[in-house]
PDB file of N, CA and C in Angstrom:
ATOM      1  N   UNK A   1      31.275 -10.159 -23.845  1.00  0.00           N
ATOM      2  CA  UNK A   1      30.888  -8.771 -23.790  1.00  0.00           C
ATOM      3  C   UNK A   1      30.611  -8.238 -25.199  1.00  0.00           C
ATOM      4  N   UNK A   2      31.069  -8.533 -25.828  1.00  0.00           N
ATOM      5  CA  UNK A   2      31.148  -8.155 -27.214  1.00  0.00           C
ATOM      6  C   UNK A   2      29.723  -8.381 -28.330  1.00  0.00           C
ATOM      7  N   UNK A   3      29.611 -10.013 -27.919  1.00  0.00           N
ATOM      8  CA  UNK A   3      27.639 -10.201 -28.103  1.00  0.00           C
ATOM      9  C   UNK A   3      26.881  -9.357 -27.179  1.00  0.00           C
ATOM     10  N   UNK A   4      27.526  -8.871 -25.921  1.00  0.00           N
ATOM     11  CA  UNK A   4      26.109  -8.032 -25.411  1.00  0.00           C
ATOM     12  C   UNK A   4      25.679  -6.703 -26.429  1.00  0.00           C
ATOM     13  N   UNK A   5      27.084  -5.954 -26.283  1.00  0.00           N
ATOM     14  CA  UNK A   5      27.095  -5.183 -27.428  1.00  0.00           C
ATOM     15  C   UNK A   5      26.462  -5.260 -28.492  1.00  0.00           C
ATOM     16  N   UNK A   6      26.798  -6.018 -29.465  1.00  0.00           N
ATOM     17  CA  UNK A   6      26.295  -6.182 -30.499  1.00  0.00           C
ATOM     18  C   UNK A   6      24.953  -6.415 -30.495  1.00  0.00           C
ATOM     19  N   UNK A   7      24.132  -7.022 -30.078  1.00  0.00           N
ATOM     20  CA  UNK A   7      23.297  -7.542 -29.457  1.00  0.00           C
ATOM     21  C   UNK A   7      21.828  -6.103 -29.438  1.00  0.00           C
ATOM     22  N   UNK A   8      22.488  -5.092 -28.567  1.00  0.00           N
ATOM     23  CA  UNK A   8      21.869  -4.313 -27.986  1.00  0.00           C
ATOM     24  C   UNK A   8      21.809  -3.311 -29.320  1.00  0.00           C
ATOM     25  N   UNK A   9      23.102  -3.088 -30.415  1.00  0.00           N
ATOM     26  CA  UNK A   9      22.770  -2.570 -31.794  1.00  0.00           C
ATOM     27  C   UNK A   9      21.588  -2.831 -32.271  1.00  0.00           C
ATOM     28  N   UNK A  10      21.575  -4.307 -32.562  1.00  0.00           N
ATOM     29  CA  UNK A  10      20.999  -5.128 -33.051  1.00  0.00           C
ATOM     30  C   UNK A  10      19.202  -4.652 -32.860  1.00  0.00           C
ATOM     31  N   UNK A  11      19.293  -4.845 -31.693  1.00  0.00           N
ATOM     32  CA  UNK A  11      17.714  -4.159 -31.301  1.00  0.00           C
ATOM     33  C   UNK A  11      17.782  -2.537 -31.433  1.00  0.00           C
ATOM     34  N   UNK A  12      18.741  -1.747 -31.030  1.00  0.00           N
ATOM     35  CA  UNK A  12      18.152  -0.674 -31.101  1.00  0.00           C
ATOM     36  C   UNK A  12      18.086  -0.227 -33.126  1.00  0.00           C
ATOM     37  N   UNK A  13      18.864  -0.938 -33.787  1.00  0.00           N
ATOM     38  CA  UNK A  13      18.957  -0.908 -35.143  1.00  0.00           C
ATOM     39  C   UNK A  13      17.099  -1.217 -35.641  1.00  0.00           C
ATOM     40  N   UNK A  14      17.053  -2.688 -34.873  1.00  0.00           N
ATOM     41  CA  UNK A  14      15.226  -3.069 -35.365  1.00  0.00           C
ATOM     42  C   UNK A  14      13.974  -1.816 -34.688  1.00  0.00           C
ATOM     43  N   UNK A  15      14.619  -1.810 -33.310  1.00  0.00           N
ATOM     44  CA  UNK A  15      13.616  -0.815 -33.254  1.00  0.00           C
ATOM     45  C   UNK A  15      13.330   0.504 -33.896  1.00  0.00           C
ATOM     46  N   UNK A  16      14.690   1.073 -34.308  1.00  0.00           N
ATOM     47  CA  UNK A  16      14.649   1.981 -35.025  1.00  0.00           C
ATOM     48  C   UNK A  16      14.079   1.862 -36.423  1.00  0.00           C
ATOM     49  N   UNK A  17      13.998   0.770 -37.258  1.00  0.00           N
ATOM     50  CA  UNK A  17      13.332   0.147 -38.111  1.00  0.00           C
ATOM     51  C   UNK A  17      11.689   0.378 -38.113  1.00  0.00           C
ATOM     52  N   UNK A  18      11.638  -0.076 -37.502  1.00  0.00           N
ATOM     53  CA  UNK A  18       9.963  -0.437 -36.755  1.00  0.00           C
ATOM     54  C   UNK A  18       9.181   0.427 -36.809  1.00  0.00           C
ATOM     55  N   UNK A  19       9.833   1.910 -36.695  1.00  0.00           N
ATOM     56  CA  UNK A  19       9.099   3.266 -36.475  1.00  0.00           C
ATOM     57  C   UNK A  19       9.235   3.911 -37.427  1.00  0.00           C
ATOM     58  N   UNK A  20       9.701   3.384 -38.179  1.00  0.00           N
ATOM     59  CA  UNK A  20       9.965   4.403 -39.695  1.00  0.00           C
ATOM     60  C   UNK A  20       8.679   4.946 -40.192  1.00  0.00           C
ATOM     61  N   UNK A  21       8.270   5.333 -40.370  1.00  0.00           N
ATOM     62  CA  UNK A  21       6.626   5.921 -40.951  1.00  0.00           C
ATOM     63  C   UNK A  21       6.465   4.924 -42.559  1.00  0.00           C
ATOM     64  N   UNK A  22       7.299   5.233 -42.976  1.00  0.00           N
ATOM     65  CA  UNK A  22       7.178   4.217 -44.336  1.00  0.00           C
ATOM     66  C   UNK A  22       7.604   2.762 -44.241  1.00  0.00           C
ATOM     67  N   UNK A  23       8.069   2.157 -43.663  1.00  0.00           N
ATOM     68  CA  UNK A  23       8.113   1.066 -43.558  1.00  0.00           C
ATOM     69  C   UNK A  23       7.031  -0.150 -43.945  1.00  0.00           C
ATOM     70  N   UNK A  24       7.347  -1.008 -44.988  1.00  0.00           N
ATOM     71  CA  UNK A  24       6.228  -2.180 -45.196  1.00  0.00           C
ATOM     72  C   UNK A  24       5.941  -2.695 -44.278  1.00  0.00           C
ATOM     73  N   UNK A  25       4.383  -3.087 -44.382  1.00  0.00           N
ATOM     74  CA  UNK A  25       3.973  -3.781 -43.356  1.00  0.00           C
ATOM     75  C   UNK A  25       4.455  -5.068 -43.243  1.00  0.00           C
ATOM     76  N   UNK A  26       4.398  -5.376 -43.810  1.00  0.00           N
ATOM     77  CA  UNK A  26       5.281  -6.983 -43.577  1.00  0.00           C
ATOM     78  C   UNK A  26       7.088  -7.049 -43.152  1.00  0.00           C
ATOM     79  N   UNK A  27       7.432  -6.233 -43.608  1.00  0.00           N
ATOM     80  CA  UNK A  27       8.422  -6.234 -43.184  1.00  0.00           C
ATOM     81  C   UNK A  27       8.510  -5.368 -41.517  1.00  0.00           C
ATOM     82  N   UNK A  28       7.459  -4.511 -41.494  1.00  0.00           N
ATOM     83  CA  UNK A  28       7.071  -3.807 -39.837  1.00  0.00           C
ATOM     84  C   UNK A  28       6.966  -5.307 -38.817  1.00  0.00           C
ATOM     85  N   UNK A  29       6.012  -6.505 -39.683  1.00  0.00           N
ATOM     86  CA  UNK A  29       5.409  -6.951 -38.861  1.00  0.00           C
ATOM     87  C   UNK A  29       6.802  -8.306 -38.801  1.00  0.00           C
ATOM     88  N   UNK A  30       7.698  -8.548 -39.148  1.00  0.00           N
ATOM     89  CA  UNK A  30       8.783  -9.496 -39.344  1.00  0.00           C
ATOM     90  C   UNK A  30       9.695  -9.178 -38.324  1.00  0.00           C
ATOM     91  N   UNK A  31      10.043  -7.670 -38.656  1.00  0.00           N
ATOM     92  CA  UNK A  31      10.971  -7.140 -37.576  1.00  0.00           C
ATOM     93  C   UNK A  31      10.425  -7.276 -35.684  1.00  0.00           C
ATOM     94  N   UNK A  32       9.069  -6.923 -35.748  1.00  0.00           N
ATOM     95  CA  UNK A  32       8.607  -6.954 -34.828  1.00  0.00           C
ATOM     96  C   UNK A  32       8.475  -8.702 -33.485  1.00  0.00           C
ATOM     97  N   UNK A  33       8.536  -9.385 -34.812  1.00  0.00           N
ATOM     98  CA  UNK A  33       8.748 -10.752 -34.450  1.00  0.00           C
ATOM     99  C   UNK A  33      10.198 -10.921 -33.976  1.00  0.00           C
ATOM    100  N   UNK A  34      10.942 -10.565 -35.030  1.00  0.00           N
ATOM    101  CA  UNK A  34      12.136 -10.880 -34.224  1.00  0.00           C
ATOM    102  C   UNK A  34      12.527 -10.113 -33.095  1.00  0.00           C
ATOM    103  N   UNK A  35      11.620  -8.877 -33.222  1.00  0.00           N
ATOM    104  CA  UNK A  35      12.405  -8.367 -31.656  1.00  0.00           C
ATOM    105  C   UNK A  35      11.944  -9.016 -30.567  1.00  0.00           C
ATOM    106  N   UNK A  36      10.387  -9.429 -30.577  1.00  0.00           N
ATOM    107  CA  UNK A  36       9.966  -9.987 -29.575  1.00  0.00           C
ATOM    108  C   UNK A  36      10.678 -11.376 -29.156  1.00  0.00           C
ATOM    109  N   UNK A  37      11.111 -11.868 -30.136  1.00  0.00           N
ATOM    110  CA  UNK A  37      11.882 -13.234 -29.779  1.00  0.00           C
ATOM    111  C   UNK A  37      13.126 -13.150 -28.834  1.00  0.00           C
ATOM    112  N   UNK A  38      13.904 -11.953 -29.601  1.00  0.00           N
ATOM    113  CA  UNK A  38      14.993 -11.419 -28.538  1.00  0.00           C
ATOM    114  C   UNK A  38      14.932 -10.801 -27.708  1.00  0.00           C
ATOM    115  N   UNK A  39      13.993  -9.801 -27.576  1.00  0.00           N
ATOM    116  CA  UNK A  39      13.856  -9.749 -26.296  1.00  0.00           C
ATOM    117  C   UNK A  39      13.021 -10.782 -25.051  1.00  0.00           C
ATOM    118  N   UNK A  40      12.608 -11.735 -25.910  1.00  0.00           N
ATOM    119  CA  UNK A  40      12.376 -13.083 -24.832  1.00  0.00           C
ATOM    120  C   UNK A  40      13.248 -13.696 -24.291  1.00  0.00           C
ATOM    121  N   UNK A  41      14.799 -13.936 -25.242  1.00  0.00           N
ATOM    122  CA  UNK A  41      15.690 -14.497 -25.267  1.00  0.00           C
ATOM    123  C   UNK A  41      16.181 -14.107 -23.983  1.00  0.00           C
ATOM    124  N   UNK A  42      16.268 -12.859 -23.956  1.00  0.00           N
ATOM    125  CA  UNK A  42      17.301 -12.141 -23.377  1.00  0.00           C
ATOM    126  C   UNK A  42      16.619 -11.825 -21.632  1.00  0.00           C
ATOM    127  N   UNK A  43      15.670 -11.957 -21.364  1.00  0.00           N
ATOM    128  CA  UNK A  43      14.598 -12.458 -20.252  1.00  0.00           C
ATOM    129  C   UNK A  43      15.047 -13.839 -19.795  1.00  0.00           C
ATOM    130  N   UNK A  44      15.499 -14.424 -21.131  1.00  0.00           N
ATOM    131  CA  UNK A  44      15.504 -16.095 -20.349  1.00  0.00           C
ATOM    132  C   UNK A  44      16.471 -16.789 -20.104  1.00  0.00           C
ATOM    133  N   UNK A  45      16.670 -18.109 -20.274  1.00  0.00           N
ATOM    134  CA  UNK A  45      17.591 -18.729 -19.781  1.00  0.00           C
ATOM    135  C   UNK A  45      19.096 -17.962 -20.556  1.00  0.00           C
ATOM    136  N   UNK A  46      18.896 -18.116 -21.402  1.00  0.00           N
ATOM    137  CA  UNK A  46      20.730 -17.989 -22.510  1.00  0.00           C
ATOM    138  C   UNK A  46      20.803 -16.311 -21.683  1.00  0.00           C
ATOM    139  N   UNK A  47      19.867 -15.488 -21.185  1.00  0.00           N
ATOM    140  CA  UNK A  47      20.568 -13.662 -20.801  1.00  0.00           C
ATOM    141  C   UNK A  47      21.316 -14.645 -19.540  1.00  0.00           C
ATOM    142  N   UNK A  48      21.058 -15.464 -18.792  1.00  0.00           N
ATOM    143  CA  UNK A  48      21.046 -15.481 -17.187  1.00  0.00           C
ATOM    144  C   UNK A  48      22.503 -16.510 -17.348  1.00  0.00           C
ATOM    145  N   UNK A  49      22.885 -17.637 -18.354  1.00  0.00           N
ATOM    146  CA  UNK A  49      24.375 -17.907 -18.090  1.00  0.00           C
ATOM    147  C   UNK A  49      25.183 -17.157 -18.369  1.00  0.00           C
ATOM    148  N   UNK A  50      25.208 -15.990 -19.420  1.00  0.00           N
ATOM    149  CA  UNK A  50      25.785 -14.895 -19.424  1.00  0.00           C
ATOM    150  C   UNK A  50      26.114 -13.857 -18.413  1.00  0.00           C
ATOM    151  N   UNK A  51      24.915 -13.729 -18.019  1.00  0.00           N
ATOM    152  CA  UNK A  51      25.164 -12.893 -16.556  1.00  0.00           C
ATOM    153  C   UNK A  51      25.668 -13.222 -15.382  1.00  0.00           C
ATOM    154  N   UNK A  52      25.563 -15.288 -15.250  1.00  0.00           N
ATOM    155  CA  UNK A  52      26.393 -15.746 -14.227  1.00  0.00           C
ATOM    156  C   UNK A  52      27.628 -15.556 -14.528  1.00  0.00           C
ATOM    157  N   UNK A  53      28.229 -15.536 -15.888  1.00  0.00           N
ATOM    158  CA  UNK A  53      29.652 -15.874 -15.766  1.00  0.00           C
ATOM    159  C   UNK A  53      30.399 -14.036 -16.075  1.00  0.00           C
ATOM    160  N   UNK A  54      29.728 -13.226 -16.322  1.00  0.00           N
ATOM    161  CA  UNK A  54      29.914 -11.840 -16.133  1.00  0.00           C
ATOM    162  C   UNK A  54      30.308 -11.463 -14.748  1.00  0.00           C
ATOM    163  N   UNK A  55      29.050 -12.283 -14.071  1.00  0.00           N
ATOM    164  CA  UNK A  55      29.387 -11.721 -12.265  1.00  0.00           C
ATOM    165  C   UNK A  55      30.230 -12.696 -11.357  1.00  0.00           C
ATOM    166  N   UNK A  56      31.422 -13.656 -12.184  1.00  0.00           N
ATOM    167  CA  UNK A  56      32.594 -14.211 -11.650  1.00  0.00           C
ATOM    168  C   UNK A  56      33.433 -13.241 -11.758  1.00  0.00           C
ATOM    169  N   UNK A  57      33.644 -12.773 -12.966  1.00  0.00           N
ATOM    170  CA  UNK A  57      34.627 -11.139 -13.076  1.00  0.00           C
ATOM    171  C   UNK A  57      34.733 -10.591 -12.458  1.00  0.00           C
ATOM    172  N   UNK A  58      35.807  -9.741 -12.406  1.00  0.00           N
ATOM    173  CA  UNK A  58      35.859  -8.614 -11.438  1.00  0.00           C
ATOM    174  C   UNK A  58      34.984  -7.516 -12.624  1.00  0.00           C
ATOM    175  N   UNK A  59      34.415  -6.655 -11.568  1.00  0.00           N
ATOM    176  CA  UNK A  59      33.792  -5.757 -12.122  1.00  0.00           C
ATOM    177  C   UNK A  59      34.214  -4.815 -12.950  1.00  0.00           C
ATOM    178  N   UNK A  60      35.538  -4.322 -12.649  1.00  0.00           N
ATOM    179  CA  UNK A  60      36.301  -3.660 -13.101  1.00  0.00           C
ATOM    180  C   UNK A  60      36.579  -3.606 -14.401  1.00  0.00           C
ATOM    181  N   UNK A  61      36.871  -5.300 -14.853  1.00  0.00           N
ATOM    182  CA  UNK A  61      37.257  -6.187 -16.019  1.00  0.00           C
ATOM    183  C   UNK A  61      36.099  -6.111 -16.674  1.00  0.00           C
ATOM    184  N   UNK A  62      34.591  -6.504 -16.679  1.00  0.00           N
ATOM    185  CA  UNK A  62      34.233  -5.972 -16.901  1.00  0.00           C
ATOM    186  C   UNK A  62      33.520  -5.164 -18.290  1.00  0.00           C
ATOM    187  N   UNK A  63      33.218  -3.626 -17.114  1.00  0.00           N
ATOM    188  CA  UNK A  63      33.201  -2.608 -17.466  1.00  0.00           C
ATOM    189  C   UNK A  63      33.915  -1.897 -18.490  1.00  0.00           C
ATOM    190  N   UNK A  64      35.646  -2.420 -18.681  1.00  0.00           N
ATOM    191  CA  UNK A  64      36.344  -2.176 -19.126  1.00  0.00           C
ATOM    192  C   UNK A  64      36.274  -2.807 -20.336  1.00  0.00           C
ATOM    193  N   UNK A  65      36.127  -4.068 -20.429  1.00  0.00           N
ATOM    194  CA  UNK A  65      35.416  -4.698 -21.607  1.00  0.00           C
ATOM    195  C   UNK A  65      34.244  -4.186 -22.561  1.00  0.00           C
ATOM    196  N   UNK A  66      33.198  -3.523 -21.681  1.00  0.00           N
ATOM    197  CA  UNK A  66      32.360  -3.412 -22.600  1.00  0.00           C
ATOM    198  C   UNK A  66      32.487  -1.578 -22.690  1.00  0.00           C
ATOM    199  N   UNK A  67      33.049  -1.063 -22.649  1.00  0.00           N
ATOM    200  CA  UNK A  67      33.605   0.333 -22.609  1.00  0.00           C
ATOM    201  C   UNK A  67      34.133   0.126 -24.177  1.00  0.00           C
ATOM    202  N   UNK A  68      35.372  -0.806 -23.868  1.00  0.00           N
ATOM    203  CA  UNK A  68      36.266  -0.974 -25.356  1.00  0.00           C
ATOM    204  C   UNK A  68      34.905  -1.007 -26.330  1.00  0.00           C
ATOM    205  N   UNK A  69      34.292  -2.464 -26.271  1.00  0.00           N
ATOM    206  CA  UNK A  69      33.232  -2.732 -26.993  1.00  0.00           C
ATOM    207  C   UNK A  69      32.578  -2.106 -27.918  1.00  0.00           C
ATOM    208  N   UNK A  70      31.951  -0.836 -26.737  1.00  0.00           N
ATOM    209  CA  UNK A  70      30.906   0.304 -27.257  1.00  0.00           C
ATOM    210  C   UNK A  70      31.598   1.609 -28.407  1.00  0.00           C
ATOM    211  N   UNK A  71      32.810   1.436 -27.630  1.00  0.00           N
ATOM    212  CA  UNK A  71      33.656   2.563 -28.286  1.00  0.00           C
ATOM    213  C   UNK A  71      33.690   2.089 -29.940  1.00  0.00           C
ATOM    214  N   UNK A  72      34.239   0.817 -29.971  1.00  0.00           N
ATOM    215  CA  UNK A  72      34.455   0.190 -31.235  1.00  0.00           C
ATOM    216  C   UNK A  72      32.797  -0.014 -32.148  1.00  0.00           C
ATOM    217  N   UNK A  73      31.912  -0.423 -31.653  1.00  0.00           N
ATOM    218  CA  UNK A  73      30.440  -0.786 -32.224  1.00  0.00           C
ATOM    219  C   UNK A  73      30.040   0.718 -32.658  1.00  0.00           C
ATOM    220  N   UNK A  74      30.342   2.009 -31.742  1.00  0.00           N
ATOM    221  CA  UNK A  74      30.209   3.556 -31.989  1.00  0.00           C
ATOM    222  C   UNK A  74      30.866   3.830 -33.150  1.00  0.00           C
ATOM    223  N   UNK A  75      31.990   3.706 -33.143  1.00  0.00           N
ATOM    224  CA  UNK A  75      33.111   4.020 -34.519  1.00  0.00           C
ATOM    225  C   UNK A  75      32.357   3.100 -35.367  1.00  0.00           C
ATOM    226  N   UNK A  76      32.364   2.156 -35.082  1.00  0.00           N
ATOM    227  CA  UNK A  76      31.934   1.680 -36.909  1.00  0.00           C
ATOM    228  C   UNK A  76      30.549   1.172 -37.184  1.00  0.00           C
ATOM    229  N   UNK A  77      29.791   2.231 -36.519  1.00  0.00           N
ATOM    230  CA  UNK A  77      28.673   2.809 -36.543  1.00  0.00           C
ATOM    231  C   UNK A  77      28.376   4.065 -37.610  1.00  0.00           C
ATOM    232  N   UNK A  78      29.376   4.814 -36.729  1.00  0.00           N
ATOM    233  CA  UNK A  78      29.573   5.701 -37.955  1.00  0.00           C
ATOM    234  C   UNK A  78      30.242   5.994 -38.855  1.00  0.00           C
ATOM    235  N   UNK A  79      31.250   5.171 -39.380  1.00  0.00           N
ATOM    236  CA  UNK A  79      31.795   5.113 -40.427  1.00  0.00           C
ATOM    237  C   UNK A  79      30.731   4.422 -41.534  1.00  0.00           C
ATOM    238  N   UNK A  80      29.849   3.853 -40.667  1.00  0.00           N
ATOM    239  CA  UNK A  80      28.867   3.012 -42.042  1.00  0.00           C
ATOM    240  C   UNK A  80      28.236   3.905 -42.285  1.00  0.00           C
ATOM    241  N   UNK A  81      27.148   4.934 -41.470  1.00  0.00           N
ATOM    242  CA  UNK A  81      26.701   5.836 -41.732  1.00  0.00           C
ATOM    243  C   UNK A  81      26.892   7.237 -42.452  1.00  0.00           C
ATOM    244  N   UNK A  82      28.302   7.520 -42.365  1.00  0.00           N
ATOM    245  CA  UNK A  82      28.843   8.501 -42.895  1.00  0.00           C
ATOM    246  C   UNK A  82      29.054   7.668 -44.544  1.00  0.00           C
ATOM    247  N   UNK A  83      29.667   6.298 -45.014  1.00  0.00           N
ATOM    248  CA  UNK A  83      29.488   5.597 -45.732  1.00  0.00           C
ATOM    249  C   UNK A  83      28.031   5.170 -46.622  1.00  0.00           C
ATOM    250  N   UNK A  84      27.178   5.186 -45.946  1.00  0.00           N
ATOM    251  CA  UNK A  84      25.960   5.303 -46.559  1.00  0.00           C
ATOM    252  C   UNK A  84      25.555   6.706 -47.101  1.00  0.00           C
ATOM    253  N   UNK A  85      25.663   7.535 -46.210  1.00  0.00           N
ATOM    254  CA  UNK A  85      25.390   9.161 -46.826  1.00  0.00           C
ATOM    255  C   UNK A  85      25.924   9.545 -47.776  1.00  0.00           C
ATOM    256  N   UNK A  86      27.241   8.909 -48.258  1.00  0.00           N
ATOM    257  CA  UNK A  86      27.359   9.612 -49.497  1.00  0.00           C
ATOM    258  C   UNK A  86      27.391   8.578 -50.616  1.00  0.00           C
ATOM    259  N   UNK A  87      27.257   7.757 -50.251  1.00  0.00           N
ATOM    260  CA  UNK A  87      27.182   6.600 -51.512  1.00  0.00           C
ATOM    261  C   UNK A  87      25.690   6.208 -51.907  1.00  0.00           C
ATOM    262  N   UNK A  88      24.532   6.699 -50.707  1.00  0.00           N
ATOM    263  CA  UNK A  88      23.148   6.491 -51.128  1.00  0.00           C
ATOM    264  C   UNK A  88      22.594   7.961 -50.650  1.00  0.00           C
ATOM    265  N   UNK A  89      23.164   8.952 -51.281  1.00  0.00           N
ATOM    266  CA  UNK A  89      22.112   9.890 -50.373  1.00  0.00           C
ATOM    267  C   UNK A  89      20.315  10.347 -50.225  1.00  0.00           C
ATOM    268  N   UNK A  90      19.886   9.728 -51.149  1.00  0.00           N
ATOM    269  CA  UNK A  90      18.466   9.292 -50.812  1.00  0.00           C
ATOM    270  C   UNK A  90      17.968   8.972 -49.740  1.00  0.00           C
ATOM    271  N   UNK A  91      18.565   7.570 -48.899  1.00  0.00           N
ATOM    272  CA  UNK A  91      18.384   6.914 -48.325  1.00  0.00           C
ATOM    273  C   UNK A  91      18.391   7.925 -47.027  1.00  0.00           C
ATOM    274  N   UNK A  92      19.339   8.998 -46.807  1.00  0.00           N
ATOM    275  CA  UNK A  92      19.422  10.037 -45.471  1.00  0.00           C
ATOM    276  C   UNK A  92      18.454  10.976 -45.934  1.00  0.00           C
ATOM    277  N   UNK A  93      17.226  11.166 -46.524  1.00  0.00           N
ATOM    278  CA  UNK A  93      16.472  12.403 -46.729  1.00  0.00           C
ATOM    279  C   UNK A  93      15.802  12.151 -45.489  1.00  0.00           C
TER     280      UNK A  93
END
């Protein structure tokens, strides 16, 4: 549960990348590669043994798992961010 999590940062971090108005093109067009790769990944075989052995669980278990997960990936989410703002504040204009 914890790679799904992370996982799903991971892309929404690149996509958020991607759209930056200033962003290099090469580096636009790098990111863009790797998302497409993962999100192929995640279409294919390696999303689907994950999801078999998710849906042996009880659901409950779980949910509860990736609840903790999100909570924790949220917090130190923003502790980096609040961490970046004042140690680069440029970077938040």
């Amino acid at each position: 549960m914890l790679s799904e999590v992370l996982e799903r940062r991971v892309l929404t971090r690149y996509r958020a990348h991607v759209n930056e108005p200033n962003i290099h093109p090469i580096v636009r067009q790098s990111l863009q590669a790797i998302l497409h790769e993962m999100e192929e990944e995640h279409d294919g075989e390696h999303a689907g043994w994950i999801d078999r052995a998710l849906e042996r669980l009880p659901h409950e278990t779980v949910e509860a798992a990736e609840g903790k997960w999100r909570a924790v990936d949220e917090a130190v989410v923003a502790e980096l961010e609040r961490d970046v703002s004042v140690r680069f504040p440029e970077v938040r204009a």
